[in-house]
C-alpha atoms as a PDB file:
ATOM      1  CA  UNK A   1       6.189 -19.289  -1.231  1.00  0.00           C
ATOM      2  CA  UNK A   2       8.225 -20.958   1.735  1.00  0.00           C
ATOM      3  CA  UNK A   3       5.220 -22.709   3.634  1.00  0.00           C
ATOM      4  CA  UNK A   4       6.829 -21.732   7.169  1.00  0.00           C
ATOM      5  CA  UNK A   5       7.410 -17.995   6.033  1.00  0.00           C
ATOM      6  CA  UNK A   6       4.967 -15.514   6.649  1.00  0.00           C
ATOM      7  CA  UNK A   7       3.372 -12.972   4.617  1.00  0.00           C
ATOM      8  CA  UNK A   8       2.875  -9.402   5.956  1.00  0.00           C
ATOM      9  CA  UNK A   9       0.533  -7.559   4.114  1.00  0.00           C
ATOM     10  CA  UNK A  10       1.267  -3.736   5.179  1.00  0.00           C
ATOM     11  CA  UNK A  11      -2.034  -2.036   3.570  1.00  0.00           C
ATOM     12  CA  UNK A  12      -1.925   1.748   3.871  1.00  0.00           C
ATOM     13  CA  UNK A  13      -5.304   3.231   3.017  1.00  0.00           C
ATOM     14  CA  UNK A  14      -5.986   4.151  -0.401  1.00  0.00           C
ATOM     15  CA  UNK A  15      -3.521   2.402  -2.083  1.00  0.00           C
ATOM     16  CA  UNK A  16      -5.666  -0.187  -3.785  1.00  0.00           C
ATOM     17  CA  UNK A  17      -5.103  -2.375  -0.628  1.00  0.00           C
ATOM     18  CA  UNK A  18      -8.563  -3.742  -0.529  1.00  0.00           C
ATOM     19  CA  UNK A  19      -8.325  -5.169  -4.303  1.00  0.00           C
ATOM     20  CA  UNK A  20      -4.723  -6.591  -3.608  1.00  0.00           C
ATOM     21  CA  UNK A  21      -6.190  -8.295   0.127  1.00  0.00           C
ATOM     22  CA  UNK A  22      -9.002 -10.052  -2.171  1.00  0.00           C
ATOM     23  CA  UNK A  23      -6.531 -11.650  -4.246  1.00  0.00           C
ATOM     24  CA  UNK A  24      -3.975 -13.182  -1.436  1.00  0.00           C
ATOM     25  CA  UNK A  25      -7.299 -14.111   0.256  1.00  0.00           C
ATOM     26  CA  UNK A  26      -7.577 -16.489  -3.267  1.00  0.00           C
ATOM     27  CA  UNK A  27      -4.086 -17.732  -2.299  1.00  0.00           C
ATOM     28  CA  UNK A  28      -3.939 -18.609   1.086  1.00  0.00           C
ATOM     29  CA  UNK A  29      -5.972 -20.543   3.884  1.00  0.00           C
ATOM     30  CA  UNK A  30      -5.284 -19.194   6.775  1.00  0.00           C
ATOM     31  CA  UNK A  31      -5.530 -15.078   6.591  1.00  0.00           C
ATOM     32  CA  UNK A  32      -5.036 -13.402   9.738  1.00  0.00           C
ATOM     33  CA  UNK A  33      -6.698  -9.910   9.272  1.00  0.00           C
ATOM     34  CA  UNK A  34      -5.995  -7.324  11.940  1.00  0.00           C
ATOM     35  CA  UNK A  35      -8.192  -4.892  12.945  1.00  0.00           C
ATOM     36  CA  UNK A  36      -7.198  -3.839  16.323  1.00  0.00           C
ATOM     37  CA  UNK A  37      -5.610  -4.961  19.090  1.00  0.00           C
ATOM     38  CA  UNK A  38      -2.045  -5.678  20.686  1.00  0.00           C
ATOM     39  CA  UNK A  39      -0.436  -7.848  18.821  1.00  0.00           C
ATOM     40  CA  UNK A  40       2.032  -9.734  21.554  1.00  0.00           C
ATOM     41  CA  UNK A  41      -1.727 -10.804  22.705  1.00  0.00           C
ATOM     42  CA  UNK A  42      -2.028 -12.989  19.574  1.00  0.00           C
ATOM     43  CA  UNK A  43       1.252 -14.311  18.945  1.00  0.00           C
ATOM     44  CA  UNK A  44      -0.882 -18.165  18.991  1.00  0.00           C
ATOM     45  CA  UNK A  45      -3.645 -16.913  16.208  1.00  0.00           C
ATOM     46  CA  UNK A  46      -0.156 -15.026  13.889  1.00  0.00           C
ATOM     47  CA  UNK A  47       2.199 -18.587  14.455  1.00  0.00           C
ATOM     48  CA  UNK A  48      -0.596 -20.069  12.595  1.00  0.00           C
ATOM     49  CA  UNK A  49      -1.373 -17.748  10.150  1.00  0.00           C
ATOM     50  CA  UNK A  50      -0.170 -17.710   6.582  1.00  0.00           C
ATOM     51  CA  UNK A  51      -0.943 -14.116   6.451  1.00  0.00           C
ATOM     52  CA  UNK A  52      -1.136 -11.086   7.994  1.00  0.00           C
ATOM     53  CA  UNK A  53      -4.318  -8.284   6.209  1.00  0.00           C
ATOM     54  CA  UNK A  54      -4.432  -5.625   7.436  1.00  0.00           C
ATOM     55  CA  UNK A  55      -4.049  -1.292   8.377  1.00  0.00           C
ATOM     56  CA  UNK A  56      -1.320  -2.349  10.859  1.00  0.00           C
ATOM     57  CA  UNK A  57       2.487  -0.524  10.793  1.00  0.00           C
ATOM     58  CA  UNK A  58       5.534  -2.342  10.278  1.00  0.00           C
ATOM     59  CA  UNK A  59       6.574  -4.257  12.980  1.00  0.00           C
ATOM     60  CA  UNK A  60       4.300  -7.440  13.329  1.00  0.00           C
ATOM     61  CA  UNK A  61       7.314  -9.677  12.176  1.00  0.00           C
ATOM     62  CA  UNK A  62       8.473  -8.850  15.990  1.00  0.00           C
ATOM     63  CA  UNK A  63       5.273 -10.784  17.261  1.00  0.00           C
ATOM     64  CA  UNK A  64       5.843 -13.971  15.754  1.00  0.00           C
ATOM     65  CA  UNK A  65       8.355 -17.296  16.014  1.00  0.00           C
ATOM     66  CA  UNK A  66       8.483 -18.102  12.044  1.00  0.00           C
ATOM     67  CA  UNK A  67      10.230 -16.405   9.281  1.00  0.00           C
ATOM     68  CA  UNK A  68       8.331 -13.508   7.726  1.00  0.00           C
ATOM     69  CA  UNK A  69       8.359 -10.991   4.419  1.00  0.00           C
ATOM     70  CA  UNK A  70       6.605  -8.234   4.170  1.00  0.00           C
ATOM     71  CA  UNK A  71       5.003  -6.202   1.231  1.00  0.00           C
ATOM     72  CA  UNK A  72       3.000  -3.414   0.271  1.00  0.00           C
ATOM     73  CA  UNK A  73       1.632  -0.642  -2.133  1.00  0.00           C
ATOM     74  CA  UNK A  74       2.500   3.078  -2.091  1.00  0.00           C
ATOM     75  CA  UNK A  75       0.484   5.869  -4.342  1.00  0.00           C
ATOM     76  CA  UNK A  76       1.497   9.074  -5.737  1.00  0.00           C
ATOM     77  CA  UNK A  77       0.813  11.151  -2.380  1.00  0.00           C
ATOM     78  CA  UNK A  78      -1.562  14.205  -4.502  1.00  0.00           C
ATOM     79  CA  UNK A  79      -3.216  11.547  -5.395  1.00  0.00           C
ATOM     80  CA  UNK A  80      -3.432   9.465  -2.419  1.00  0.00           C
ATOM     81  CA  UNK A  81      -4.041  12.526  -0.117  1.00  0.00           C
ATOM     82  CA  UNK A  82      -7.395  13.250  -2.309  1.00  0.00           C
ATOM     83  CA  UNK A  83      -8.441   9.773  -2.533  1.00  0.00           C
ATOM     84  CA  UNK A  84      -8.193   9.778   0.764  1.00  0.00           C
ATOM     85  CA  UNK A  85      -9.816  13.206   2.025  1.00  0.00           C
ATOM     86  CA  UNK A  86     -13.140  12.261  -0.131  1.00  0.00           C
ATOM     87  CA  UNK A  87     -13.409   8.890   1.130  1.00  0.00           C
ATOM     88  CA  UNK A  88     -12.841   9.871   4.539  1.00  0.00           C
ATOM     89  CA  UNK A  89     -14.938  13.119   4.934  1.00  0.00           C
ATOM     90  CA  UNK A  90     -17.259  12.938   1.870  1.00  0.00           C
ATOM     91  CA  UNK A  91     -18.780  10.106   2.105  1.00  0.00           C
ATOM     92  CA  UNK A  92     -21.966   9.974   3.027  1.00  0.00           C
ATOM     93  CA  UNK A  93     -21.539   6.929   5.207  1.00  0.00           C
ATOM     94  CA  UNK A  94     -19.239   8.657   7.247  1.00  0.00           C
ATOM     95  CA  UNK A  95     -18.783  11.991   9.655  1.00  0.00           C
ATOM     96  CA  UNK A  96     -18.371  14.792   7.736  1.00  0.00           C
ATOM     97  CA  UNK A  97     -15.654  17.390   7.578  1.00  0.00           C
ATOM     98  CA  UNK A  98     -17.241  20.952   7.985  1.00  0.00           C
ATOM     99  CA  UNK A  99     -14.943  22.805   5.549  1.00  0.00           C
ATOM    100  CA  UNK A 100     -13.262  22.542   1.530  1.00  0.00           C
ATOM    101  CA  UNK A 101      -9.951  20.009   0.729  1.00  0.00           C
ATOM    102  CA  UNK A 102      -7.732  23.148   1.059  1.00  0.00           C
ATOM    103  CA  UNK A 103      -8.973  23.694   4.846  1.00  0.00           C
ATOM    104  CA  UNK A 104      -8.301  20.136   5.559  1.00  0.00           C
ATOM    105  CA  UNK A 105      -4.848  20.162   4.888  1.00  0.00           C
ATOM    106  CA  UNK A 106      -4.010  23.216   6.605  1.00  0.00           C
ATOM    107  CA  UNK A 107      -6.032  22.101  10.002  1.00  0.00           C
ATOM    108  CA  UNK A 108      -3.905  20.002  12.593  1.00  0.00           C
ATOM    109  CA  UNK A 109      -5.727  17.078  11.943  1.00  0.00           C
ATOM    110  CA  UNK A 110      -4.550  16.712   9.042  1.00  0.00           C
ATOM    111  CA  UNK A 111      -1.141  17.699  10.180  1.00  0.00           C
ATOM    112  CA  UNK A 112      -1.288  15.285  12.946  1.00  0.00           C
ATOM    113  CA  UNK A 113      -2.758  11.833  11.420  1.00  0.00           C
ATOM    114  CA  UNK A 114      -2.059  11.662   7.887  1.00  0.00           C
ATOM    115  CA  UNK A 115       0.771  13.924   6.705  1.00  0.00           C
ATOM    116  CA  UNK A 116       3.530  11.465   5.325  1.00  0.00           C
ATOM    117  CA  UNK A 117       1.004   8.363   6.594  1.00  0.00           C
ATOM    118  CA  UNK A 118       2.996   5.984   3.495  1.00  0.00           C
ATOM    119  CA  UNK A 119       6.019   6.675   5.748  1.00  0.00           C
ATOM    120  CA  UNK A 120       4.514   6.328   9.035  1.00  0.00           C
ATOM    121  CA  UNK A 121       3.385   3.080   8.508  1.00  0.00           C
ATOM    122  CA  UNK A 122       6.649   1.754   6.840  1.00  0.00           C
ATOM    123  CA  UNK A 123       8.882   3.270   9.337  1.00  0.00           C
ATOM    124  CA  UNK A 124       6.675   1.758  12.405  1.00  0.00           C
ATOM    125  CA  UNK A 125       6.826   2.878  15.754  1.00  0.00           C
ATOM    126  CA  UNK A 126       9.661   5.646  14.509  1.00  0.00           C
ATOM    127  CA  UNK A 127       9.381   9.187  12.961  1.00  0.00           C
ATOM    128  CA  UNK A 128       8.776   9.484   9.926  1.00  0.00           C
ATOM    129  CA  UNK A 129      11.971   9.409   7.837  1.00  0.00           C
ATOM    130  CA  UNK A 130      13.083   8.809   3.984  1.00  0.00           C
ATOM    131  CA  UNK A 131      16.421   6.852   5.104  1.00  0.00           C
ATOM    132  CA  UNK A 132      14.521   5.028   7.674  1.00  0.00           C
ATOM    133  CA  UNK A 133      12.096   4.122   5.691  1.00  0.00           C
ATOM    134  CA  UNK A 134      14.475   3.362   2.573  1.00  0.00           C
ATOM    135  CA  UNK A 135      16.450   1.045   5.432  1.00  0.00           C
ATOM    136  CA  UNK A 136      13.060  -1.047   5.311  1.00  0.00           C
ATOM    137  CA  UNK A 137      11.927  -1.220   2.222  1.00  0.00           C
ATOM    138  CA  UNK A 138      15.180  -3.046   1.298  1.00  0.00           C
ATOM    139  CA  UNK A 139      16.138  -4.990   3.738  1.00  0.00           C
ATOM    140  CA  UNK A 140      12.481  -6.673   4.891  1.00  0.00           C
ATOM    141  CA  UNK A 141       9.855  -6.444   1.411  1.00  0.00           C
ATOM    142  CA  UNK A 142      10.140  -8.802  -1.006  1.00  0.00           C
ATOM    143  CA  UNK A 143       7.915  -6.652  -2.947  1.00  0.00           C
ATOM    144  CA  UNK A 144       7.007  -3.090  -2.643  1.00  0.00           C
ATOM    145  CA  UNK A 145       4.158  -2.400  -5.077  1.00  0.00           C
ATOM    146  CA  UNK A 146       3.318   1.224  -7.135  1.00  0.00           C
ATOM    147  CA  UNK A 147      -0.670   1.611  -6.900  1.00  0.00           C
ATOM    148  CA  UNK A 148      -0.421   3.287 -10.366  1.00  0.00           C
ATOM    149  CA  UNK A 149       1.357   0.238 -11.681  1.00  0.00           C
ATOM    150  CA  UNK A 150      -0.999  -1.898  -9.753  1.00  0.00           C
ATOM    151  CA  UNK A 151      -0.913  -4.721 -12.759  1.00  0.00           C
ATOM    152  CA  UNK A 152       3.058  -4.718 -12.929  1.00  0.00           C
ATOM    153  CA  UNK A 153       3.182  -4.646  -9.106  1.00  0.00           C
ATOM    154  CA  UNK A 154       0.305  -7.723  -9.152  1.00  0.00           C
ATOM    155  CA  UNK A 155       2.555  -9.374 -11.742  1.00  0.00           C
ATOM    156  CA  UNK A 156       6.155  -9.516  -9.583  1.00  0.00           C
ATOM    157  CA  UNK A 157       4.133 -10.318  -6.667  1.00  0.00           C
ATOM    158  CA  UNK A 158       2.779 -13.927  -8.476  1.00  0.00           C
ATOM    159  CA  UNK A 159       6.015 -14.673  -9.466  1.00  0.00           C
ATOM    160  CA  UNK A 160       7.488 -14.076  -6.100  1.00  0.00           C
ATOM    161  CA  UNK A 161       5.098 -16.192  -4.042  1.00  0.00           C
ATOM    162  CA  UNK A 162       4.235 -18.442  -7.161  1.00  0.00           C
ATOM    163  CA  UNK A 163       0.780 -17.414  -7.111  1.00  0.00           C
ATOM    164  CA  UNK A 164      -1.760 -19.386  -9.102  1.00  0.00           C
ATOM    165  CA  UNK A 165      -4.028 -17.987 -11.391  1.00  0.00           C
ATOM    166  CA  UNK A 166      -4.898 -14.610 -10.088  1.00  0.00           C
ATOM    167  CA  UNK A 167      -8.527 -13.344 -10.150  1.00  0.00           C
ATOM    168  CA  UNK A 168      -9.140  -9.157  -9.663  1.00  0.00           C
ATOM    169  CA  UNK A 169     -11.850  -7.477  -8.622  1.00  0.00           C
ATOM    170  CA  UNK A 170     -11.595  -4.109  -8.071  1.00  0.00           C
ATOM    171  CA  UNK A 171     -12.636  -2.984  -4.702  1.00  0.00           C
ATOM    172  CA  UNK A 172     -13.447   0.390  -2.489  1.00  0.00           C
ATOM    173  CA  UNK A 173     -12.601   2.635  -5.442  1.00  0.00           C
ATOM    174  CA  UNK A 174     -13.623   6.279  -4.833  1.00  0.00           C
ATOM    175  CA  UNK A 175     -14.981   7.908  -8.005  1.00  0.00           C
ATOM    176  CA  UNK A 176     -16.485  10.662  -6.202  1.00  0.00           C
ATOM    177  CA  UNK A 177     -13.083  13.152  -6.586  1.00  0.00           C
ATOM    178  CA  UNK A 178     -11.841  15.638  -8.689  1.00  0.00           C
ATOM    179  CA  UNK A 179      -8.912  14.661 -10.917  1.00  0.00           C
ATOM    180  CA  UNK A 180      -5.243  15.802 -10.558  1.00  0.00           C
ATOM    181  CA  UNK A 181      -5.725  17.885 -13.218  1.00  0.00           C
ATOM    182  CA  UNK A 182      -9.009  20.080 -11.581  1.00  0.00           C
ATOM    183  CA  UNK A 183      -7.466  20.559  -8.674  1.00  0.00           C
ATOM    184  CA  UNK A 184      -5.726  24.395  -7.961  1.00  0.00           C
ATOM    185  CA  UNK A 185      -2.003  24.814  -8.404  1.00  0.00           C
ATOM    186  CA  UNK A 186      -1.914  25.833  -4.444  1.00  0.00           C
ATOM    187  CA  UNK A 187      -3.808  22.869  -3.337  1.00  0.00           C
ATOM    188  CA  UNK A 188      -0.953  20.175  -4.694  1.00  0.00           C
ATOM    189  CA  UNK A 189       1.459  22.571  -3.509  1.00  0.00           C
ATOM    190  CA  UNK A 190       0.266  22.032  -0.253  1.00  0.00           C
ATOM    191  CA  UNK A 191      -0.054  18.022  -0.547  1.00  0.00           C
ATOM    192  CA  UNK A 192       3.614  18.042  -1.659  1.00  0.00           C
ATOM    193  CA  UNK A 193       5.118  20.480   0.741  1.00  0.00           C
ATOM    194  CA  UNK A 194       3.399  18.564   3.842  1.00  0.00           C
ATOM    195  CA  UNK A 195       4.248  15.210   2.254  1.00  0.00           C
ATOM    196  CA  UNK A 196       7.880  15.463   1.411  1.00  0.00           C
ATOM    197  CA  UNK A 197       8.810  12.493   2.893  1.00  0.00           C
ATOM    198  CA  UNK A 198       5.799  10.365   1.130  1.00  0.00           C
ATOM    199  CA  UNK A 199       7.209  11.839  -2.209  1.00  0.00           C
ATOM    200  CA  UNK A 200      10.726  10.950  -1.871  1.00  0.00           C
ATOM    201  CA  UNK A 201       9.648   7.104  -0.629  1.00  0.00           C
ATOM    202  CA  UNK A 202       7.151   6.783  -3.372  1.00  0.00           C
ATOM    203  CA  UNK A 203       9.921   7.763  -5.796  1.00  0.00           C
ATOM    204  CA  UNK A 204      12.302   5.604  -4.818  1.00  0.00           C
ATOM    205  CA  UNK A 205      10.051   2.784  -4.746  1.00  0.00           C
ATOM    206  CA  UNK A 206       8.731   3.468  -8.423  1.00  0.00           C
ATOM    207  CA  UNK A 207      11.967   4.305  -9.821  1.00  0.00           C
ATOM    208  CA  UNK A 208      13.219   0.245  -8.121  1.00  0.00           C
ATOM    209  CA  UNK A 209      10.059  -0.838  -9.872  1.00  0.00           C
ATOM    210  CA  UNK A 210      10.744   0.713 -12.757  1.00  0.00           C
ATOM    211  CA  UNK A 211      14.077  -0.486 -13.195  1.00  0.00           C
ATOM    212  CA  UNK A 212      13.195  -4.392 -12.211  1.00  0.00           C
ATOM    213  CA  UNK A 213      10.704  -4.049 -15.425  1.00  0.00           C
ATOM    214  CA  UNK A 214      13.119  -3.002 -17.408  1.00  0.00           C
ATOM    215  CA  UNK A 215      15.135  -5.651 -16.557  1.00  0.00           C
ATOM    216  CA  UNK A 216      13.466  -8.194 -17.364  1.00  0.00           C
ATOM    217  CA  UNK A 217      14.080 -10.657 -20.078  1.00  0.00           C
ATOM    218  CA  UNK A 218      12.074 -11.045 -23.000  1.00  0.00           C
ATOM    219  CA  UNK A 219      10.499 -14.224 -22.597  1.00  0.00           C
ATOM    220  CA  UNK A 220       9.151 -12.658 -18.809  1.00  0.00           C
ATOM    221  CA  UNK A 221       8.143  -9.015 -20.453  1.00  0.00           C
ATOM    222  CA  UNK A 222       5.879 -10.720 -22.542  1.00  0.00           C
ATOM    223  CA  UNK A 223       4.515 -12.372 -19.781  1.00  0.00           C
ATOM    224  CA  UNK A 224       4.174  -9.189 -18.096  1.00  0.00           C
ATOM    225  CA  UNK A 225       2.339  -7.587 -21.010  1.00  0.00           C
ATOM    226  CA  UNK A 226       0.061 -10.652 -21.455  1.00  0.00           C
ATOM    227  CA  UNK A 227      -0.945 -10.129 -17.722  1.00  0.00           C
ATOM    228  CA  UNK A 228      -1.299  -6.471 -18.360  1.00  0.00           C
ATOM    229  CA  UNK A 229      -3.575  -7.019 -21.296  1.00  0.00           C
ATOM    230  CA  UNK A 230      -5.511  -9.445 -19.516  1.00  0.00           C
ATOM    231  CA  UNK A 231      -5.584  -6.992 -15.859  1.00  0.00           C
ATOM    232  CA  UNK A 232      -6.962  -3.898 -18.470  1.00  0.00           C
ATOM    233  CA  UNK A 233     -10.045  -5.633 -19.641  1.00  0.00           C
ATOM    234  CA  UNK A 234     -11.304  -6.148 -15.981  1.00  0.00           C
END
């Protein structure tokens, strides 16, 4: 990677964000991870950052004087909206929501802080929107990663940055959900309906990712299946 370019790490939550922040951390010196805060207020601490970790919208490349990419990871949105509802409000760490997954996607909160999130954070301080969005993922990402092709995504992301020998640990997975496949019919009806604009990002993003592996040349997809061999037995 270009020493004088930055990387912005957009995590959304639930995407396998914490597993891919543990493996730039192994890359890089000097990780900038935002937690709150306005930015303009830190434009020293991002100049001299390498990085940028953290649940922050697109936009932080407005904040700072050097050249920056960004990249990130989207999930299938049934299964991101689960992940995230039994994290969230299931957890027994955290505040509790007083009702079933069905009565959490029909209540405003749900409507009003998480419907289409993938989008919201891509598109920034705008609407949600699948051109808008589209607009950003191609013309400022150098990678946009596919959580359920997290070693693929892993893989283009080495060779873009020239990554050394990457080390994963799996982090913050939530094995306290149902499955796809025991949830009702109405329930991902619901997830898809209020998440129409997740759905048609995620799909473009997979089908770009899809495409760039099947591009590849020979030499590189056995590469790529050597690193997928070797992400499988962690």
């Amino acid at each position: 990677m270009n020493g004088n370019e930055l990387l912005i790490f957009l995590h959304i939550p639930k995407t396998g964000g914490t597993t891919l922040t543990k493996v730039i951390e192994q890359q890089y010196q000097n990780n900038f991870h935002y937690e709150k805060g306005d930015l303009s207020k830190l434009k020293m601490d991002l100049d001299r950052a390498e990085t940028i970790l953290g649940h922050l919208p697109f936009g932080a490349h407005r904040y700072v004087s050097k050249k920056c990419t960004y990249i990130t990871m989207l999930r299938e949105p049934v299964e991101h909206v689960t992940s995230w509802f039994y994290y969230r409000y299931k957890s027994p760490y955290l505040d509790p929501y007083d009702g079933s997954f069905e009565d959490y996607l029909n209540d405003d909160i749900f409507n009003l802080t998480y419907s289409n999130l993938q989008t919201r954070f891509i598109c920034g301080d705008d609407p949600p929107s699948f051109e808008k969005a589209k607009m950003i993922l191609t013309t400022y990402f150098s990678v946009v990663g596919i959580t359920e092709l997290f070693a693929e995504s892993l893989f283009f992301m080495k060779k873009k940055f020239h990554w050394q020998e990457v080390f994963v640990e799996k982090s913050n997975v939530n094995r306290n959900r149902p499955l796809r496949e025991h949830l009702p019919k109405s329930t991902i009806e619901i997830i898809c309906k209020k998440n129409e604009i997740d759905l048609k990002v995620y799909n473009f993003a997979k089908n770009k990712l899809l495409k760039k592996i099947a591009g590849l040349d020979d030499q590189t997809k056995r590469e790529l299946n050597q690193f997928k061999r070797n992400f499988a037995s962690i």
